[in-house]
C-alpha atoms as a PDB file:
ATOM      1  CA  UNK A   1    -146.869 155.112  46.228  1.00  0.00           C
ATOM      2  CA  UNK A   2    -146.728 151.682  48.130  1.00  0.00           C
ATOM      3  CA  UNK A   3    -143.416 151.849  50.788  1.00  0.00           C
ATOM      4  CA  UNK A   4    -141.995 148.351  48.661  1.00  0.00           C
ATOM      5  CA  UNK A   5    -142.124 150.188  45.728  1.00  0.00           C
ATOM      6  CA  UNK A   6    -140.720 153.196  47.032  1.00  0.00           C
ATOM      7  CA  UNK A   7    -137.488 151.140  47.790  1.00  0.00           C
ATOM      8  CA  UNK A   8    -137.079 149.021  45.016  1.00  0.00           C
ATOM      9  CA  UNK A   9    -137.543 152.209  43.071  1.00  0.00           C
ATOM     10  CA  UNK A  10    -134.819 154.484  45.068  1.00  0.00           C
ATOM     11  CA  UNK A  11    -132.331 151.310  45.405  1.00  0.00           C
ATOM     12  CA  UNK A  12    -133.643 148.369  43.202  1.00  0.00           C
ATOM     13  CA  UNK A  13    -134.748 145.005  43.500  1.00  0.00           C
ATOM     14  CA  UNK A  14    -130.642 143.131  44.942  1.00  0.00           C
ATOM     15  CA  UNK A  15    -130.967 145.690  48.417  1.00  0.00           C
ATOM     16  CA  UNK A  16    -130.036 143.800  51.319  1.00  0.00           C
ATOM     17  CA  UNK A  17    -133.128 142.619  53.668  1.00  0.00           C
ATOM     18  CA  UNK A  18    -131.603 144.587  56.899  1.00  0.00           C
ATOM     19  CA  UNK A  19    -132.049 147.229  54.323  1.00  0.00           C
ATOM     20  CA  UNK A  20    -135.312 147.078  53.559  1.00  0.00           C
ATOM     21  CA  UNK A  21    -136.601 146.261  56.665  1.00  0.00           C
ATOM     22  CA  UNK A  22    -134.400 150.058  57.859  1.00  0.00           C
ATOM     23  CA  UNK A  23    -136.562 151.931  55.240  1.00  0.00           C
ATOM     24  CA  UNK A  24    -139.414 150.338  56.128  1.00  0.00           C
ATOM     25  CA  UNK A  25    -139.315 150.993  59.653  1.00  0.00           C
ATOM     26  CA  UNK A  26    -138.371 154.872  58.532  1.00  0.00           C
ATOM     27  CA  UNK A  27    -141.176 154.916  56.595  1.00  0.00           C
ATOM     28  CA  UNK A  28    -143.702 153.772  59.001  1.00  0.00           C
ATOM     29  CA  UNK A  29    -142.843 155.753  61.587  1.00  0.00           C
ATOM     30  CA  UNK A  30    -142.688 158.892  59.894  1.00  0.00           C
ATOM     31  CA  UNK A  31    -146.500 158.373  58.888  1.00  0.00           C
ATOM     32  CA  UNK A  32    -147.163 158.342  62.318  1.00  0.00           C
ATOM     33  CA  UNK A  33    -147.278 154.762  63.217  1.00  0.00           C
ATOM     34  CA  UNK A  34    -145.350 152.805  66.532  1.00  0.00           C
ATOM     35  CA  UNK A  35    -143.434 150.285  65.442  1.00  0.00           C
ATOM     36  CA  UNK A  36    -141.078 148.172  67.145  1.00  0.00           C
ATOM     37  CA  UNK A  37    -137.965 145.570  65.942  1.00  0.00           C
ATOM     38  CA  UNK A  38    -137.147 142.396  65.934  1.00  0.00           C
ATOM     39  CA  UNK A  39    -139.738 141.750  69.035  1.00  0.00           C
ATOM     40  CA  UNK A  40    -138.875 138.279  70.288  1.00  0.00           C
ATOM     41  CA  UNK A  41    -141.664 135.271  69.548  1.00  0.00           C
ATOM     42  CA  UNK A  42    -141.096 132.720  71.635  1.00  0.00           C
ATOM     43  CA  UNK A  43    -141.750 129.316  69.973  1.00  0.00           C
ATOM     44  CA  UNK A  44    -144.257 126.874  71.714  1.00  0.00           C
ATOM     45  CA  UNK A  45    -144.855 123.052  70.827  1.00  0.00           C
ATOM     46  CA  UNK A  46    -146.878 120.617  72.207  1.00  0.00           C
ATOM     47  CA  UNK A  47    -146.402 122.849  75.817  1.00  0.00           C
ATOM     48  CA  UNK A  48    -142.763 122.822  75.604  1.00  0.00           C
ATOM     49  CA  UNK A  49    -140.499 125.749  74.609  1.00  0.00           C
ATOM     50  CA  UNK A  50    -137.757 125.093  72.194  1.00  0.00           C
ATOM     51  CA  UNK A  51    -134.610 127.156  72.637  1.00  0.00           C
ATOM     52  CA  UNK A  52    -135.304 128.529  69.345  1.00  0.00           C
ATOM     53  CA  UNK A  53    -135.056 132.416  68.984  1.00  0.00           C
ATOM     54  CA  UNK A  54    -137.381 133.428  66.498  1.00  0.00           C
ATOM     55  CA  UNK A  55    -137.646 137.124  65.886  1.00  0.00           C
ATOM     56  CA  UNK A  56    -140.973 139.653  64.012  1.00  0.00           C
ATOM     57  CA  UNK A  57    -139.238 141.268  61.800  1.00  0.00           C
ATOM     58  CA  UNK A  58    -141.849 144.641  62.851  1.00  0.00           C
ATOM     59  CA  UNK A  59    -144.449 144.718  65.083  1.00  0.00           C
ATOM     60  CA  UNK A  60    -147.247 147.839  64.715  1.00  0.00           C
ATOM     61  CA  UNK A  61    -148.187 148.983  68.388  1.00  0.00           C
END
């Protein structure tokens, strides 16, 4: 069964987005993967950097 539908299933479809991305990262980790975060991406325009903090939700290592 797909992760998503795992959650959706245990807690349905109105769970939080912190939540899901929690399971998720539980998920993925116990099938063996590395996974980090909330890894910082900085933001990069026309060779000038924005003081905007934009965030990957998770990152597979």
């Amino acid at each position: 069964m797909k992760f998503e539908n795992r959650f959706v299933l245990s807690f349905g479809p109105d769970l939080m987005e912190s939540a899901y991305l929690e399971c998720l990262f539980y998920e993925l980790q116990k099938a063996g993967l590395q996974v980090e975060k909330q890894k910082p991406l900085p933001l990069v325009y026309n060779e000038v950097r924005p003081d905007v903090r934009y965030h990957i939700y998770l990152s597979l290592l």
